[in-house]
N, C-alpha and C. Protein backbone atom coordinates (compact mmCIF):
# COMPACT_ATOMS: atom_id res chain seq x y z
N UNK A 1 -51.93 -1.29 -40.51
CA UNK A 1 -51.84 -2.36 -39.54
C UNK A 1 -53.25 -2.70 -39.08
N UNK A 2 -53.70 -4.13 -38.89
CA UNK A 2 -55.03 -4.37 -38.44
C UNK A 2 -55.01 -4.82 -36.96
N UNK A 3 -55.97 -4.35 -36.06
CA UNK A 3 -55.73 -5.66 -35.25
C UNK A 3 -55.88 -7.27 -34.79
N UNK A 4 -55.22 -8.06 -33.98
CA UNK A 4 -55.26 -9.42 -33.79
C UNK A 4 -55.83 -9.53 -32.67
N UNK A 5 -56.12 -10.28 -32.35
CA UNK A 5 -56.73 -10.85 -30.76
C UNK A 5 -55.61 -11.72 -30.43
N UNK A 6 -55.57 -11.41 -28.75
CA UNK A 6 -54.28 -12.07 -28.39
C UNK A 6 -54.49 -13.29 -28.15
N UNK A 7 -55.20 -13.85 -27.96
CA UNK A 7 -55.20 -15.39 -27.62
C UNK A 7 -55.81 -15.77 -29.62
N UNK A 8 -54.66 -16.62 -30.06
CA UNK A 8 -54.53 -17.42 -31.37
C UNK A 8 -55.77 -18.28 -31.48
N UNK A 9 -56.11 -19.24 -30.63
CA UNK A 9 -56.94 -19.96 -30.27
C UNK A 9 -58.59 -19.72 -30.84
N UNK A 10 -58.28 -18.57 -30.06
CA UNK A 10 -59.97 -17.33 -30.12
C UNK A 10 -60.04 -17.56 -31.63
N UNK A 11 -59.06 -16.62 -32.25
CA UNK A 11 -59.37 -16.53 -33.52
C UNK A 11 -59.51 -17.71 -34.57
N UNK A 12 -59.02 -18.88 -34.09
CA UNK A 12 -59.39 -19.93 -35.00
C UNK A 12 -60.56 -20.32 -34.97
N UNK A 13 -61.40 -19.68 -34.25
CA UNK A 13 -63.13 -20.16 -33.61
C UNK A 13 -63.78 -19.32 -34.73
N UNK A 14 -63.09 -18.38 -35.32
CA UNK A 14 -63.69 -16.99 -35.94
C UNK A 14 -63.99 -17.79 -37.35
N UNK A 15 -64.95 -17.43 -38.35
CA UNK A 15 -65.08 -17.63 -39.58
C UNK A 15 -64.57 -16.82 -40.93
N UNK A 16 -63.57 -15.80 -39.93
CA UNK A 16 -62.37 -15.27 -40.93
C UNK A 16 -61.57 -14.62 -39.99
N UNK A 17 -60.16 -14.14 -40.36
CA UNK A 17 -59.18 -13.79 -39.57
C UNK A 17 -59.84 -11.98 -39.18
N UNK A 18 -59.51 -12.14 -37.55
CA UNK A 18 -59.87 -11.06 -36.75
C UNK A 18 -59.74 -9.86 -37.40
N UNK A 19 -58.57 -9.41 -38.32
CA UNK A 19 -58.14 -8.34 -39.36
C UNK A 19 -59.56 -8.16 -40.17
N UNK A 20 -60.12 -9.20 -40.67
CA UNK A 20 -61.24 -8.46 -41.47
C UNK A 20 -62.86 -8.59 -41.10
N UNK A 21 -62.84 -8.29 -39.38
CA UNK A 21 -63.70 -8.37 -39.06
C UNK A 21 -64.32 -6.76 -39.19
N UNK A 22 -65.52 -6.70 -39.15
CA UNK A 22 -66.09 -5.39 -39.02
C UNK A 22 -66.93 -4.89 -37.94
N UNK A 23 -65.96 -4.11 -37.25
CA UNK A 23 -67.08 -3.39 -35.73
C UNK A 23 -67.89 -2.62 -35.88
N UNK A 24 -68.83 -2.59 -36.17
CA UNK A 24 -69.48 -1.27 -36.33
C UNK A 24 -69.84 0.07 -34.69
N UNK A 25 -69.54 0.69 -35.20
CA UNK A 25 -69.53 2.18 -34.34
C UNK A 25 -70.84 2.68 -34.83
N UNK A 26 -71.44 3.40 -33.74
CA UNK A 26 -72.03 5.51 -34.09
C UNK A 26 -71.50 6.21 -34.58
N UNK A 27 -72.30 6.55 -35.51
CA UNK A 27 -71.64 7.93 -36.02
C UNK A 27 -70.23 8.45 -35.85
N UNK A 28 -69.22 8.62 -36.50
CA UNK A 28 -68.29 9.53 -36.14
C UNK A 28 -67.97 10.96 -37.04
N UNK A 29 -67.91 11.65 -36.39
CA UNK A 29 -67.92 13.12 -37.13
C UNK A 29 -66.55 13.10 -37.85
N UNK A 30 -66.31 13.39 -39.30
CA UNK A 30 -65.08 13.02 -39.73
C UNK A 30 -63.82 14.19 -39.42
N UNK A 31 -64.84 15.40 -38.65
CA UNK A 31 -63.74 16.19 -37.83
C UNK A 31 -62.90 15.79 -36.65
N UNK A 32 -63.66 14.34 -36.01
CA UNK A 32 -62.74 13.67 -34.96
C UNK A 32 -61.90 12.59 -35.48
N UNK A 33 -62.02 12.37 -36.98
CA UNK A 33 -61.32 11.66 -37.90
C UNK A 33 -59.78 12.45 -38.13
N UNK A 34 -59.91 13.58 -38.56
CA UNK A 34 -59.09 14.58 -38.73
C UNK A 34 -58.15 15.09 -37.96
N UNK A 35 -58.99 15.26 -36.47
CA UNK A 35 -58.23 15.37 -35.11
C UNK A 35 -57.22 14.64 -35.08
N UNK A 36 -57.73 12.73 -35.17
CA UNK A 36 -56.74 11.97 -34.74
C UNK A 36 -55.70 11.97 -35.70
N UNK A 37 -55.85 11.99 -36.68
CA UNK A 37 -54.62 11.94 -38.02
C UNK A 37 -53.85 13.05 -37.21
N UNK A 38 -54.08 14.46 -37.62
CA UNK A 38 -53.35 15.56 -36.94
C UNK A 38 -52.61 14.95 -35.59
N UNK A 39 -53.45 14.66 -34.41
CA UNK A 39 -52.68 14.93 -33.22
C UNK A 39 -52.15 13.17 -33.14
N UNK A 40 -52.47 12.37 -33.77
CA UNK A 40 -51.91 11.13 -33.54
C UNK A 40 -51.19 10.52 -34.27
N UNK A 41 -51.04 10.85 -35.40
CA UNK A 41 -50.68 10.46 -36.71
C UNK A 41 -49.55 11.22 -37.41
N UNK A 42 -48.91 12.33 -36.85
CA UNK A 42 -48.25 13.42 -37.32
C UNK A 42 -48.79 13.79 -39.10
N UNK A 43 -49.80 13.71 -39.25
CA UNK A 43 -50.70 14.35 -40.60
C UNK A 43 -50.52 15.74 -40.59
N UNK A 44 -49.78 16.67 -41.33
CA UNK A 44 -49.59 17.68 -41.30
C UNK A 44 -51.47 18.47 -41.64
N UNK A 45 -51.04 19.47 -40.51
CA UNK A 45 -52.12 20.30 -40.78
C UNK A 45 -52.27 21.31 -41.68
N UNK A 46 -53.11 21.85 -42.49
CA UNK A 46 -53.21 22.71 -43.63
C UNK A 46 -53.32 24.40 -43.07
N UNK A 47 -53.42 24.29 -41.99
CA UNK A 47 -53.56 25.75 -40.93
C UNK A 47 -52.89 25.48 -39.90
N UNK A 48 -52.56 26.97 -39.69
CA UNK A 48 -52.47 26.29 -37.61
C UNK A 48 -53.30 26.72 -37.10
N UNK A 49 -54.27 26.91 -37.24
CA UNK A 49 -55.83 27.36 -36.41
C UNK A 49 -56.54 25.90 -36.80
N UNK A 50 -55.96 25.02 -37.07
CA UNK A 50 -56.87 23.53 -37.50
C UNK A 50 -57.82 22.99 -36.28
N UNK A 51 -57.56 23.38 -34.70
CA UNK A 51 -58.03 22.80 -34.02
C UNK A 51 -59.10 23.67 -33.84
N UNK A 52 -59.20 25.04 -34.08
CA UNK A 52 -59.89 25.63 -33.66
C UNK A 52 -61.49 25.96 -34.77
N UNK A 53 -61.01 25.38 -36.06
CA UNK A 53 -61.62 25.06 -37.31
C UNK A 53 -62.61 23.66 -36.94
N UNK A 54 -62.21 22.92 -36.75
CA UNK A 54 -62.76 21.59 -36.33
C UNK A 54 -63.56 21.77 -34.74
N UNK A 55 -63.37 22.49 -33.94
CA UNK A 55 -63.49 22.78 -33.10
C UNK A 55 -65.35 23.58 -33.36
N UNK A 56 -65.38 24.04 -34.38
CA UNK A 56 -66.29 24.94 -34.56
C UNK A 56 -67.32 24.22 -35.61
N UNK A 57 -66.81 23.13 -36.71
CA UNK A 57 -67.84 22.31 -37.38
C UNK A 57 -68.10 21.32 -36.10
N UNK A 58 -67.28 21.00 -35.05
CA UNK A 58 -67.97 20.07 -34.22
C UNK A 58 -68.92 20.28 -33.39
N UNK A 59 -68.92 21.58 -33.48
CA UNK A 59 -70.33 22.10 -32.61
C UNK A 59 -72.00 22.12 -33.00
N UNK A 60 -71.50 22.07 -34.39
CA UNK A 60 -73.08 21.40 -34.63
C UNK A 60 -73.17 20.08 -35.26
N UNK A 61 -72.26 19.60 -35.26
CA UNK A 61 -72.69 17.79 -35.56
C UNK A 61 -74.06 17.27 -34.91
N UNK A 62 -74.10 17.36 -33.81
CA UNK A 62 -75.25 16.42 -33.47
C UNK A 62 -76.59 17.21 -34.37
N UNK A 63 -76.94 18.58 -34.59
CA UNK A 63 -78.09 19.73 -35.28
C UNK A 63 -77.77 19.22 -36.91
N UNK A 64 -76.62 18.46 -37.23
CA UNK A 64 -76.10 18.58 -39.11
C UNK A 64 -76.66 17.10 -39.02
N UNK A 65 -76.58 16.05 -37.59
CA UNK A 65 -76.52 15.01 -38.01
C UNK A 65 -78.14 13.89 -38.59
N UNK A 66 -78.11 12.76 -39.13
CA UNK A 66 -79.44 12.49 -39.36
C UNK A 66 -79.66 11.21 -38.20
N UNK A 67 -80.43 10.08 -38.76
CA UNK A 67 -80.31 9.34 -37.92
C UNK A 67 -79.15 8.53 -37.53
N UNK A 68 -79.18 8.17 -35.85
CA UNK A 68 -78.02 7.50 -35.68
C UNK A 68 -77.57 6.17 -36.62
């Protein structure tokens, strides 16, 4: 599912439909990628210590990471 902008209008101003626009973000650690699948997504986890696994590569993300 992508999202729309609620006012129709807006998006006809756009030079392609809101769905294939691209936001760019910072960095995301793909262990908070993982999180959300797991706890939001019902993505079965491969452990049940998964949070506590992710929990522990997330502690040095910012020391693993390069530039923003």
């Amino acid at each position: 599912m992508n999202a729309a902008l609620l006012d129709a209008d807006a998006e006809a101003m756009l030079a392609k439909p809101a769905s294939h626009l691209h936001l760019p973000t910072a960095r995301l650690p793909l262990e908070l990628v993982l999180w959300h699948l797991i706890a939001e997504w019902d993505v079965e986890a491969r452990t049940p210590h998964w949070q506590d696994l992710l929990r522990a590569s997330l502690a040095g993300f910012e020391e693993r990471r390069s530039s923003p």
